[in-house]
N, C-alpha and C. Protein backbone atom coordinates (compact mmCIF):
# COMPACT_ATOMS: atom_id res chain seq x y z
N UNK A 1 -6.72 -24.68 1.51
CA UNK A 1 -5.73 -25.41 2.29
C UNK A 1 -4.35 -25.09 1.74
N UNK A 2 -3.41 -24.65 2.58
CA UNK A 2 -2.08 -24.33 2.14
C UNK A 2 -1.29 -25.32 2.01
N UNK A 3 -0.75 -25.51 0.95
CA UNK A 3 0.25 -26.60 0.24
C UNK A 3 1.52 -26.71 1.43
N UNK A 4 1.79 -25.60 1.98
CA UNK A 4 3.28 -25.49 3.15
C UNK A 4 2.42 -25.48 4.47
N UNK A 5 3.26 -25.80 5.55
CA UNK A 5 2.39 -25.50 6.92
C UNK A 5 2.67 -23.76 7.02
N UNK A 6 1.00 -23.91 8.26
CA UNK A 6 1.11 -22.59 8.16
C UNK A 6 1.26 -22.50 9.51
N UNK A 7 2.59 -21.59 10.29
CA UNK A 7 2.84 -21.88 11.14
C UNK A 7 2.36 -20.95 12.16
N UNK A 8 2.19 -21.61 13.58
CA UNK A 8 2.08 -20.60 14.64
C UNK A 8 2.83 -20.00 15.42
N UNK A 9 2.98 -19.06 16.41
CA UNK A 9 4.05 -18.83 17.34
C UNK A 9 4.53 -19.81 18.03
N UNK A 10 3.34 -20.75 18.30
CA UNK A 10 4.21 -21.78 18.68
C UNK A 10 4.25 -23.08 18.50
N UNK A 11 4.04 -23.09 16.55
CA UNK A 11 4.50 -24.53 16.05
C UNK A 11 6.24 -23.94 15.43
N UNK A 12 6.18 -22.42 15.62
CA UNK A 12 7.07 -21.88 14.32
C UNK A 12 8.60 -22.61 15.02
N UNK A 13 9.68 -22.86 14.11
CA UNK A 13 10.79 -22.68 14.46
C UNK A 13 11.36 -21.96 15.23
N UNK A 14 12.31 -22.04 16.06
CA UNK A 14 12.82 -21.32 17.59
C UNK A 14 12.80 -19.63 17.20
N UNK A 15 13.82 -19.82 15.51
CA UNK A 15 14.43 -19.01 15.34
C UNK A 15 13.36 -17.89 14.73
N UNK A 16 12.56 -18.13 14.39
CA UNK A 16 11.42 -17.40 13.73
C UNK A 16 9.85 -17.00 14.86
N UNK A 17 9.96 -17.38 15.99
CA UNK A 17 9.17 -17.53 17.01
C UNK A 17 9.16 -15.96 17.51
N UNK A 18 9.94 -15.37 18.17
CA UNK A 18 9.73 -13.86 18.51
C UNK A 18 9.66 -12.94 17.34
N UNK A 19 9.66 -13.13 15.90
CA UNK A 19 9.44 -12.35 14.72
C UNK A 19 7.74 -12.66 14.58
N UNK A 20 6.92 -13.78 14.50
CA UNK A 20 5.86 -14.32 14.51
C UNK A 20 4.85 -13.43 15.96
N UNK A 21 5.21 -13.60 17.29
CA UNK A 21 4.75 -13.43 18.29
C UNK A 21 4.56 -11.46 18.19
N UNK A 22 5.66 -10.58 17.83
CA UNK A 22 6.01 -9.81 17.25
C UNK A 22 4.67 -8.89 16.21
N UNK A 23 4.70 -10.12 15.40
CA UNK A 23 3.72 -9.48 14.57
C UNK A 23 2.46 -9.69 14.67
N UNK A 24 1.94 -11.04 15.56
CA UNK A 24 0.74 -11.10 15.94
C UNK A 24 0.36 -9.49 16.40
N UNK A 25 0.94 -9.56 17.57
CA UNK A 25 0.46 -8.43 18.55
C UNK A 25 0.48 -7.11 17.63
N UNK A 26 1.13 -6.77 16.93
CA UNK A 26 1.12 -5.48 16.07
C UNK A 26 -0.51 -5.67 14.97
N UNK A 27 -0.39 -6.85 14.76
CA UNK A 27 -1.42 -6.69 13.99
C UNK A 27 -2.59 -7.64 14.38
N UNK A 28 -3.04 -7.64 15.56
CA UNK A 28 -4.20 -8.21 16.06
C UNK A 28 -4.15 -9.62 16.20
N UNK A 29 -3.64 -10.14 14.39
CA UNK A 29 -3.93 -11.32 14.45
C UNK A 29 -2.33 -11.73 13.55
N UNK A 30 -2.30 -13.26 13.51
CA UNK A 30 -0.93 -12.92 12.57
C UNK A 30 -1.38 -13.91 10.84
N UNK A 31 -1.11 -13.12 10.62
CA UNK A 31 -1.28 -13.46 8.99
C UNK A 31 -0.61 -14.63 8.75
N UNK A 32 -0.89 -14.98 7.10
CA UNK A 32 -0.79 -16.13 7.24
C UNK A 32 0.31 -16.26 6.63
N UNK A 33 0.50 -15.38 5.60
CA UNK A 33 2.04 -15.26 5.16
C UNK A 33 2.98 -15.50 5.90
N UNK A 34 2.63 -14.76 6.95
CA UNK A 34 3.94 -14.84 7.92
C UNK A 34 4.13 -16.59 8.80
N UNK A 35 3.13 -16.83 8.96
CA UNK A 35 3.55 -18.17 8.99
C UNK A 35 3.80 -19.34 8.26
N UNK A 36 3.55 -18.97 6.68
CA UNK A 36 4.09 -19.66 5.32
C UNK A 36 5.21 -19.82 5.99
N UNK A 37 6.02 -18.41 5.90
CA UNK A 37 7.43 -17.73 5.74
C UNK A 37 7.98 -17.91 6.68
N UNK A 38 7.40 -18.65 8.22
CA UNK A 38 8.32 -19.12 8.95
C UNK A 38 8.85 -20.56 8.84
N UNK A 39 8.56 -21.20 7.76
CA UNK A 39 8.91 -22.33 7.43
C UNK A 39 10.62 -22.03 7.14
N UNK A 40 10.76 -21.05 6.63
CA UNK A 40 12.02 -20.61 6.82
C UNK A 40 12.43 -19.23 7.38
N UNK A 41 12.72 -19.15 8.69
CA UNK A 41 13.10 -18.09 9.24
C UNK A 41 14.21 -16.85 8.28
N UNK A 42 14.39 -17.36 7.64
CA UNK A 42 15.50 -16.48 6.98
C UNK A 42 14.39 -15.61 5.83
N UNK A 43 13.67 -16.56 5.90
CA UNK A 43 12.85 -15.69 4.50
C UNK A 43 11.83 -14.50 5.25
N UNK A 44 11.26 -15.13 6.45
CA UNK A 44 10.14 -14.40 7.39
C UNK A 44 11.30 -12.89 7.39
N UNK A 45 12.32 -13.21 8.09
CA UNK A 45 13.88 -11.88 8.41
C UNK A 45 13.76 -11.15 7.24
N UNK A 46 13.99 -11.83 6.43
CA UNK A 46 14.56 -11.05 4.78
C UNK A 46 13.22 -10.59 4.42
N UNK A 47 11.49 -10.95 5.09
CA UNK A 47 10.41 -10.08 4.17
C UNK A 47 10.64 -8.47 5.28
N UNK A 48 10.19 -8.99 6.61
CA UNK A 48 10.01 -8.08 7.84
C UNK A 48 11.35 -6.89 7.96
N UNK A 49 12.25 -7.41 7.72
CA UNK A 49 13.75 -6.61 7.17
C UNK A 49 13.40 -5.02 5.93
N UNK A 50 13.47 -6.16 4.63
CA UNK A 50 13.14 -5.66 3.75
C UNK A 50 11.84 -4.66 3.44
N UNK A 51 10.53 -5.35 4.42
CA UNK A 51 9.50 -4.25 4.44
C UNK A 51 9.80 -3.35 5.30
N UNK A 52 10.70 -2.79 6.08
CA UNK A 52 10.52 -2.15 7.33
C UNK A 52 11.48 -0.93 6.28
N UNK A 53 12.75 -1.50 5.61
CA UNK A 53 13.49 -0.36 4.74
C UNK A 53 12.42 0.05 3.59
N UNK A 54 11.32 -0.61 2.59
CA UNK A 54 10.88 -0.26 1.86
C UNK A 54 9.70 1.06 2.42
N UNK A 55 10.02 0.57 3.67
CA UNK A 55 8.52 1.83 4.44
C UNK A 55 9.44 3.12 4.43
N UNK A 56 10.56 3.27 4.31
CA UNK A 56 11.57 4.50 4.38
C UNK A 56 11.84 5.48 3.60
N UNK A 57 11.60 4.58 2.08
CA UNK A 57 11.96 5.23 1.16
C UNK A 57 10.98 6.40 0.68
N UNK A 58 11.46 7.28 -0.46
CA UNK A 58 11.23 8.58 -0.74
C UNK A 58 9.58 8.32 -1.20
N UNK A 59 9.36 7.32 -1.40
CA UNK A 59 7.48 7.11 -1.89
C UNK A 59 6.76 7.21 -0.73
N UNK A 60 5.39 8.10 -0.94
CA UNK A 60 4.50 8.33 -0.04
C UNK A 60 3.87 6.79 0.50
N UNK A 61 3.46 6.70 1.53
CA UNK A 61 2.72 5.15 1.89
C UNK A 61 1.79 5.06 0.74
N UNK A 62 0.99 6.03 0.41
CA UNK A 62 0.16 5.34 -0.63
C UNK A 62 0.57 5.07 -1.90
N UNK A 63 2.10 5.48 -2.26
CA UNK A 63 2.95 5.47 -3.56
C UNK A 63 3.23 3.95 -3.26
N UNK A 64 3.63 3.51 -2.05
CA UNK A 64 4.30 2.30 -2.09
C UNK A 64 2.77 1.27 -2.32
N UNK A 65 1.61 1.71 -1.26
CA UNK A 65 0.63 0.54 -1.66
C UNK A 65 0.37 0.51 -3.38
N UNK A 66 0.81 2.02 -4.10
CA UNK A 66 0.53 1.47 -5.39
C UNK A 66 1.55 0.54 -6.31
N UNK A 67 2.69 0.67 -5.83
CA UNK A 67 3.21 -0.29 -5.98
C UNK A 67 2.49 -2.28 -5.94
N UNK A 68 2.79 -2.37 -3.85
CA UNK A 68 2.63 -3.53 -3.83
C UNK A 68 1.05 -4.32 -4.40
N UNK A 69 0.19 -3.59 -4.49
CA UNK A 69 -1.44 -3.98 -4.94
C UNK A 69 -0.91 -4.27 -6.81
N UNK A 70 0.12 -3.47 -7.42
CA UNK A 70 -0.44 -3.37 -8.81
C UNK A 70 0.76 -4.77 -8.71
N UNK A 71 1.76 -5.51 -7.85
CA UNK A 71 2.60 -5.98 -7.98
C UNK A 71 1.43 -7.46 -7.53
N UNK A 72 1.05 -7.33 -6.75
CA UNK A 72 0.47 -8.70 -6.38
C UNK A 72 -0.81 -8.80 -7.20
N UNK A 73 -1.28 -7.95 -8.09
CA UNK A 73 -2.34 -7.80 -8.82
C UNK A 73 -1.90 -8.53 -10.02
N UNK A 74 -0.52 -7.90 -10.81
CA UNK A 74 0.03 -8.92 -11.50
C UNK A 74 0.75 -9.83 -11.53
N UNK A 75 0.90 -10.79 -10.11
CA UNK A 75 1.29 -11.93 -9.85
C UNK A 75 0.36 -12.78 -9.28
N UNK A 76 -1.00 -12.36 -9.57
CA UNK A 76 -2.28 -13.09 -9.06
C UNK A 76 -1.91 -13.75 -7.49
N UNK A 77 -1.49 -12.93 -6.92
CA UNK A 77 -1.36 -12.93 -5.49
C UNK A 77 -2.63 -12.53 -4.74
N UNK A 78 -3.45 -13.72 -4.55
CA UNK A 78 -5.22 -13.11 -4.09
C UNK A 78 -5.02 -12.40 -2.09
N UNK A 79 -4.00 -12.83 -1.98
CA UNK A 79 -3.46 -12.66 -0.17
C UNK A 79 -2.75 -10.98 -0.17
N UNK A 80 -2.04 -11.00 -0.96
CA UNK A 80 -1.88 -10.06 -1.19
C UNK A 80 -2.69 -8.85 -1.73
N UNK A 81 -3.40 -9.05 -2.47
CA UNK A 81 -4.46 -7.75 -2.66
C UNK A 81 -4.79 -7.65 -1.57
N UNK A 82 -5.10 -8.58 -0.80
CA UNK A 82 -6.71 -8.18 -0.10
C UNK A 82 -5.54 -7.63 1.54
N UNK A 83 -4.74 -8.16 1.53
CA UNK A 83 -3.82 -7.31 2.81
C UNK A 83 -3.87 -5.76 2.37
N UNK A 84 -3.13 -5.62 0.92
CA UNK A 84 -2.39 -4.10 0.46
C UNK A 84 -3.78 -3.44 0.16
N UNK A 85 -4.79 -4.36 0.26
CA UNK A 85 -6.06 -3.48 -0.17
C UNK A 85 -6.43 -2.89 0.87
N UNK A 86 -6.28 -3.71 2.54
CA UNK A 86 -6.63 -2.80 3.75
C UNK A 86 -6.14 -1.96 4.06
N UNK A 87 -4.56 -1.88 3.84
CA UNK A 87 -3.96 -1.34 4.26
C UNK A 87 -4.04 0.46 3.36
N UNK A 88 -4.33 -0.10 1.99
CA UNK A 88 -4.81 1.39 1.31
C UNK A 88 -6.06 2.01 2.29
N UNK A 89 -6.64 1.32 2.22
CA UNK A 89 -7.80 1.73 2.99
C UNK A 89 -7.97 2.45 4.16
N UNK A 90 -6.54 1.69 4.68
CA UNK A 90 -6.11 2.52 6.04
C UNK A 90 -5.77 3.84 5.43
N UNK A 91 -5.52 3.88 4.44
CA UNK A 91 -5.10 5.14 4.70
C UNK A 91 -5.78 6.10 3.63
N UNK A 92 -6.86 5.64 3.43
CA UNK A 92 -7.87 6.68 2.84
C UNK A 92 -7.87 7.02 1.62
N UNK A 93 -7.13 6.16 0.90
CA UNK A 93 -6.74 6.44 -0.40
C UNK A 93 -8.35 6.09 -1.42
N UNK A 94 -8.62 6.59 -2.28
CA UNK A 94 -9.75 6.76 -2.84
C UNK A 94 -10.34 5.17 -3.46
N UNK A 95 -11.42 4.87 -2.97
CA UNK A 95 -11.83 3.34 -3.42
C UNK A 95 -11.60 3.31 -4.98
N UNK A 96 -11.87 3.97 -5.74
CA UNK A 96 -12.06 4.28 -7.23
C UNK A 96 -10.41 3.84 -7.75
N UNK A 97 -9.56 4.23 -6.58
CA UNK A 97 -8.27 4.04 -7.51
C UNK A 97 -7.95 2.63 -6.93
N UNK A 98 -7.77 2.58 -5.90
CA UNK A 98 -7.87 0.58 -5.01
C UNK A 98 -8.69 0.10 -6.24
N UNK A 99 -9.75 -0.16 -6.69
CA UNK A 99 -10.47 -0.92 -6.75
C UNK A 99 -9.63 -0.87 -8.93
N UNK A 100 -9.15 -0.06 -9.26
CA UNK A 100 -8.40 0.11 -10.62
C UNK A 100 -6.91 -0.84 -10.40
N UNK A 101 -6.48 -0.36 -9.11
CA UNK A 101 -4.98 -0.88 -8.90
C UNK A 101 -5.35 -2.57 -8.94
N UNK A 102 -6.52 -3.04 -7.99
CA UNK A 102 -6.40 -4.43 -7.99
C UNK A 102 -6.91 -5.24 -9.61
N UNK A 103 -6.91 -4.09 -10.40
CA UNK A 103 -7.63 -4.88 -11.56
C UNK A 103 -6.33 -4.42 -12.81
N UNK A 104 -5.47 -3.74 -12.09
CA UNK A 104 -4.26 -2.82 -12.99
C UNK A 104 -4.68 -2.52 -14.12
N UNK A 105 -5.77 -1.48 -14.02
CA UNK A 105 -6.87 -0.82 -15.03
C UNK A 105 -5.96 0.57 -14.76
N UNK A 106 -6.34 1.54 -15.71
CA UNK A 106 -5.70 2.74 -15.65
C UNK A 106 -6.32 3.59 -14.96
N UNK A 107 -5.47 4.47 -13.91
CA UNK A 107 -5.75 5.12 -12.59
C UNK A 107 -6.35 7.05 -13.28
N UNK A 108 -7.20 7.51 -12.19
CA UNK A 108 -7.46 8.63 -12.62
C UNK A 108 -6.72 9.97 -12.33
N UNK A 109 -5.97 9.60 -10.99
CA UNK A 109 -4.56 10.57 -10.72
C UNK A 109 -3.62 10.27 -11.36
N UNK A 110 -3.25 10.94 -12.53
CA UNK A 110 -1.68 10.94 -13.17
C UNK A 110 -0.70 10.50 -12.83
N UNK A 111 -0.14 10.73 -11.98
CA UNK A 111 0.92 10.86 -11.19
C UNK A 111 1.54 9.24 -10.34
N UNK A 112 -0.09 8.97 -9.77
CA UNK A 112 -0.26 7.65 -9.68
C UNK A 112 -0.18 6.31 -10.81
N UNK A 113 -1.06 7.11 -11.66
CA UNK A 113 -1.24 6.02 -12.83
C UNK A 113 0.18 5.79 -13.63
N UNK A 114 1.24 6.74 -13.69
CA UNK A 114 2.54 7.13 -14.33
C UNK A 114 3.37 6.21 -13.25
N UNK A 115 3.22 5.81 -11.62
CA UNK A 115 3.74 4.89 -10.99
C UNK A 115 3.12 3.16 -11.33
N UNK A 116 2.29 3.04 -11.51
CA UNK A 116 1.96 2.09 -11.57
C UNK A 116 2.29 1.45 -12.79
N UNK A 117 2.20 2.13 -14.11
CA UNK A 117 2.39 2.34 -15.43
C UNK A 117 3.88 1.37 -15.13
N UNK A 118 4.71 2.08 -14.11
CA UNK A 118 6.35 1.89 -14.75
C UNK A 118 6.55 0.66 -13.50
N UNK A 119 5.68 0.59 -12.53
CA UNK A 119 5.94 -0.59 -11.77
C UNK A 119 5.42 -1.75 -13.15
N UNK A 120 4.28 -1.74 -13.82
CA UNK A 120 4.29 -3.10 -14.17
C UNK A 120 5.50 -2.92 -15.80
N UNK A 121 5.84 -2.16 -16.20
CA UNK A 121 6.96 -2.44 -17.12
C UNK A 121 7.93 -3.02 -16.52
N UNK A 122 8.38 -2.06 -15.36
CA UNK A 122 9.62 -2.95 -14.52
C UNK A 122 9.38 -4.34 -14.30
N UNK A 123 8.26 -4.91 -13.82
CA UNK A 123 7.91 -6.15 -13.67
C UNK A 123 8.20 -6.92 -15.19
N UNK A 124 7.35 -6.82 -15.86
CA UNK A 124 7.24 -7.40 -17.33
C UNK A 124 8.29 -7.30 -18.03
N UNK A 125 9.00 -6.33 -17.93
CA UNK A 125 10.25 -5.96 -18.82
C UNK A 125 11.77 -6.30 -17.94
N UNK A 126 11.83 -7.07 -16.54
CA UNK A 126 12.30 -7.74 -15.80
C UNK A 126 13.47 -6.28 -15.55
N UNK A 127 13.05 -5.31 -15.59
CA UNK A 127 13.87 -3.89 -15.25
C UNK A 127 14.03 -2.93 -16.66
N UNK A 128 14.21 -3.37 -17.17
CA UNK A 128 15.02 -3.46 -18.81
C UNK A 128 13.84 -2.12 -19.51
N UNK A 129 13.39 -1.37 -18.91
CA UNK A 129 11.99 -0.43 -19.11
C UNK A 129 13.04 0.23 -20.36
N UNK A 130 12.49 1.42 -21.15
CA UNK A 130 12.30 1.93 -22.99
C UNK A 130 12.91 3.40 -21.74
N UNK A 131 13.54 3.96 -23.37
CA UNK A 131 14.47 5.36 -22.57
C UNK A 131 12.46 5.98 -22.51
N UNK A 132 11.75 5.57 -22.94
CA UNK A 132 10.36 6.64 -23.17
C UNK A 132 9.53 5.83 -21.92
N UNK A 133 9.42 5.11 -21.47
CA UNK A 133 8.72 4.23 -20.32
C UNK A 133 9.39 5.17 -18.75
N UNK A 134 10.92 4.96 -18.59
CA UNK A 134 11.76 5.85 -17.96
C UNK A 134 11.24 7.56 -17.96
N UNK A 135 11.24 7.71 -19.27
CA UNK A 135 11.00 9.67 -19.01
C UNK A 135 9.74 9.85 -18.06
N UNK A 136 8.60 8.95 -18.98
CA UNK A 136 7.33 8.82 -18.53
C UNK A 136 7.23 8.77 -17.13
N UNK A 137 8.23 8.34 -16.77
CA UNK A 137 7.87 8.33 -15.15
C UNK A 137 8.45 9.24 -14.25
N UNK A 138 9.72 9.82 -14.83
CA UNK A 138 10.53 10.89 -14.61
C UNK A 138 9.39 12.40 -14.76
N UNK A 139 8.75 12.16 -16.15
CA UNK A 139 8.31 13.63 -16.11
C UNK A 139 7.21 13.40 -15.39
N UNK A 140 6.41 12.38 -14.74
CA UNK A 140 5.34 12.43 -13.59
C UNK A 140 5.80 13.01 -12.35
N UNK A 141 7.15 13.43 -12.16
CA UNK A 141 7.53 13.95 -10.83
C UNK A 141 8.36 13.05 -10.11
N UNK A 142 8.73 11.76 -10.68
CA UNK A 142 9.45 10.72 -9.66
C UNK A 142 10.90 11.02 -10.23
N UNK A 143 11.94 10.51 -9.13
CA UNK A 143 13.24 10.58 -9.46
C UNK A 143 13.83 9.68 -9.77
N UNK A 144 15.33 9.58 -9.77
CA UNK A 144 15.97 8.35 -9.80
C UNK A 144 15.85 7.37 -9.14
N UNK A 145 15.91 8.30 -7.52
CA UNK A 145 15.85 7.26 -6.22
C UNK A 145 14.43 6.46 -6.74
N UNK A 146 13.50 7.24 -6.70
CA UNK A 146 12.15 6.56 -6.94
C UNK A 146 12.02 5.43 -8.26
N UNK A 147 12.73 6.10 -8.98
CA UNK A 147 12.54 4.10 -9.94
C UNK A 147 13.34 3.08 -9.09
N UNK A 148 14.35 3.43 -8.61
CA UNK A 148 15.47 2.34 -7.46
C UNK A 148 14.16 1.88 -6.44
N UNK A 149 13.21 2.88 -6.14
CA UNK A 149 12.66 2.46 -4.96
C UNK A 149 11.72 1.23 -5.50
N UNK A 150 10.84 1.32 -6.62
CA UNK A 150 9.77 0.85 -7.41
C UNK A 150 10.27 -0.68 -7.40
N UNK A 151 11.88 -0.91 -7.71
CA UNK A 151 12.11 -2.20 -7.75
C UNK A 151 12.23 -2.71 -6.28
N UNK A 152 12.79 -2.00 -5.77
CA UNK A 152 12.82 -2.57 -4.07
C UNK A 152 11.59 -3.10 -3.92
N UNK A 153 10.57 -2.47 -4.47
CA UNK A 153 8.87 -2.42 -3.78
C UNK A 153 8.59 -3.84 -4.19
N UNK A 154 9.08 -3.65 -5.58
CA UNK A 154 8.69 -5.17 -6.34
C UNK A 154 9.04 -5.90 -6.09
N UNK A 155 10.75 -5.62 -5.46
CA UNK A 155 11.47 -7.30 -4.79
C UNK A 155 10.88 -7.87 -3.61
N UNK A 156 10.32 -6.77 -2.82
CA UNK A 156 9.81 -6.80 -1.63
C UNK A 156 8.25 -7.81 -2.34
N UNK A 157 7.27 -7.53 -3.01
CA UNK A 157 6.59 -7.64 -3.47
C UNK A 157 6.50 -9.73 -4.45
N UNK A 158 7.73 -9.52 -4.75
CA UNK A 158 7.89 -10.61 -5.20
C UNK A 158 7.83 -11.79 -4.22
N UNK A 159 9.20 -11.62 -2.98
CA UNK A 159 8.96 -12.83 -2.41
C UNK A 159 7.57 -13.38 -1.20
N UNK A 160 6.66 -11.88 -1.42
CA UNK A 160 5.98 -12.59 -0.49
C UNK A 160 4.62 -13.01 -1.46
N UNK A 161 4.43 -12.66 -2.75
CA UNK A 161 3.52 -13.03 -3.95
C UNK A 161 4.00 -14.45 -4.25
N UNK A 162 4.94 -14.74 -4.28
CA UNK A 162 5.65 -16.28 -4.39
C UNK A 162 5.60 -16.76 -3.53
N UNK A 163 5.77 -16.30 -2.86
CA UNK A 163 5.79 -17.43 -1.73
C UNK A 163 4.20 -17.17 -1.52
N UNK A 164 3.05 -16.57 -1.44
CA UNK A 164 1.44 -17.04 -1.12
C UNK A 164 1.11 -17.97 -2.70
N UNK A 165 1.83 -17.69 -3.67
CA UNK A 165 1.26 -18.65 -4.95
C UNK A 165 1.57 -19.93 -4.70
N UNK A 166 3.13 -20.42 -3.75
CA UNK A 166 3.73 -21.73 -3.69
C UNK A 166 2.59 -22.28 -2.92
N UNK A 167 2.38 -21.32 -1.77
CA UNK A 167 2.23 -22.28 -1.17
C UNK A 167 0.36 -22.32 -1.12
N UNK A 168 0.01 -21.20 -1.68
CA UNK A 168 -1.65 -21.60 -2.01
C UNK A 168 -2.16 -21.48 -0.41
N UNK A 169 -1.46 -19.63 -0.31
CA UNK A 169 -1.96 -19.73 1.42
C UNK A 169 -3.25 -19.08 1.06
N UNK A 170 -4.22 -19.52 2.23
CA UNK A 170 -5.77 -19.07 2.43
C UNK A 170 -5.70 -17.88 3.62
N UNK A 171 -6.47 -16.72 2.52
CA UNK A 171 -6.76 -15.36 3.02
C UNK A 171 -7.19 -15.55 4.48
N UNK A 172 -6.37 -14.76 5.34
CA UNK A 172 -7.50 -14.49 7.01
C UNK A 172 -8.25 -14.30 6.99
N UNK A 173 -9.22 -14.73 7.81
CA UNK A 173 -11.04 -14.32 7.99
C UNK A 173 -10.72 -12.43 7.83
N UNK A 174 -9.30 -12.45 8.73
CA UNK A 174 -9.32 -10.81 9.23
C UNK A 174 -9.08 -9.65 8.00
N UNK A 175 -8.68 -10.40 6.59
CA UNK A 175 -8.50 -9.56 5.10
C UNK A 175 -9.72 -10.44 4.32
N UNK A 176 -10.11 -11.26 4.50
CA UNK A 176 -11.17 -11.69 3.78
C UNK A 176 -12.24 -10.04 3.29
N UNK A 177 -12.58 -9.51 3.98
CA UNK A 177 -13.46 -8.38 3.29
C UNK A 177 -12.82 -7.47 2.43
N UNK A 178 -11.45 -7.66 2.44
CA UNK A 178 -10.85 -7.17 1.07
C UNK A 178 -10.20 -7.84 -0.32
N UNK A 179 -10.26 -8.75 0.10
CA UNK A 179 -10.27 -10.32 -0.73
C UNK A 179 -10.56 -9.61 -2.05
């Protein structure tokens, strides 16, 4: 049972009502986050905003799910795995490494494991990462832009992990099998 209401298209606020209706239809059903997050329309704007620029940046889609899985993995965000877990899935990314990211166990692609590595320093180390944490991720092949991006991922990552911990939202039947 979610501590906040969880809203519908049409319990949601006026202003948050065609962002909700919006995302039903894109995604079958509408999650539940998103109706946490229409408790305040500004926050639903500022996730759907913010995820739509984080889909842009120079990280491959599956660079960014390694991001958001190892980000909601270490914010015990259980809504979050099990979304960023389908969504890996969608895209074929190897169960062996999903199933490492949701446990932020060490990955068997380099390259990957060297992203994930510096997403949870950035997290833990609140940015503030070691000139040797930095190279480490530099000499895996990522750039500047790409540590800039890693925090975007995480900010992105943050308010919707906080906001499913506040409010103690319950997984959709429709991510439940990635739960």
């Amino acid at each position: 049972m979610s501590r906040l209401t969880i809203h519908s298209v049409e319990t949601a606020p006026a202003e948050a009502k065609e962002r909700l209706a919006t995302a039903q239809k894109a995604n079958g059903f509408l999650p539940n986050l998103l109706g946490v997050l229409a408790n305040a329309p500004t926050a639903l704007e500022a996730y759907q905003v913010v995820g739509a620029i984080n889909a842009r940046t120079g990280l491959s889609a599956a660079e960014r799910e390694v991001v958001q899985i190892t980000a909601a993995a270490r914010n015990g965000c259980g809504f979050c795995v099990a979304g960023h877990t389908k969504i890996a899935r969608k895209l074929d990314m190897p169960a062996e490494i999903v199933e490492a990211l949701r446990k932020t166990a060490a990955l068997s692609d380099p390259k990957l494991n060297a992203l994930a590595a510096f997403t949870l320093a950035v997290m833990e180390k609140k940015g503030q990462v070691s000139d040797e944490e930095l190279r480490a991720f530099f000499d895996a092949g990522y750039t500047q832009a790409n540590a800039l991006e890693v925090v975007l991922g995480v900010s992105l990552a943050t308010l919707c992990n906080y906001a499913n911990n506040l409010a103690q939202t319950p997984i959709n039947p429709e991510l439940q099998p990635f739960a």
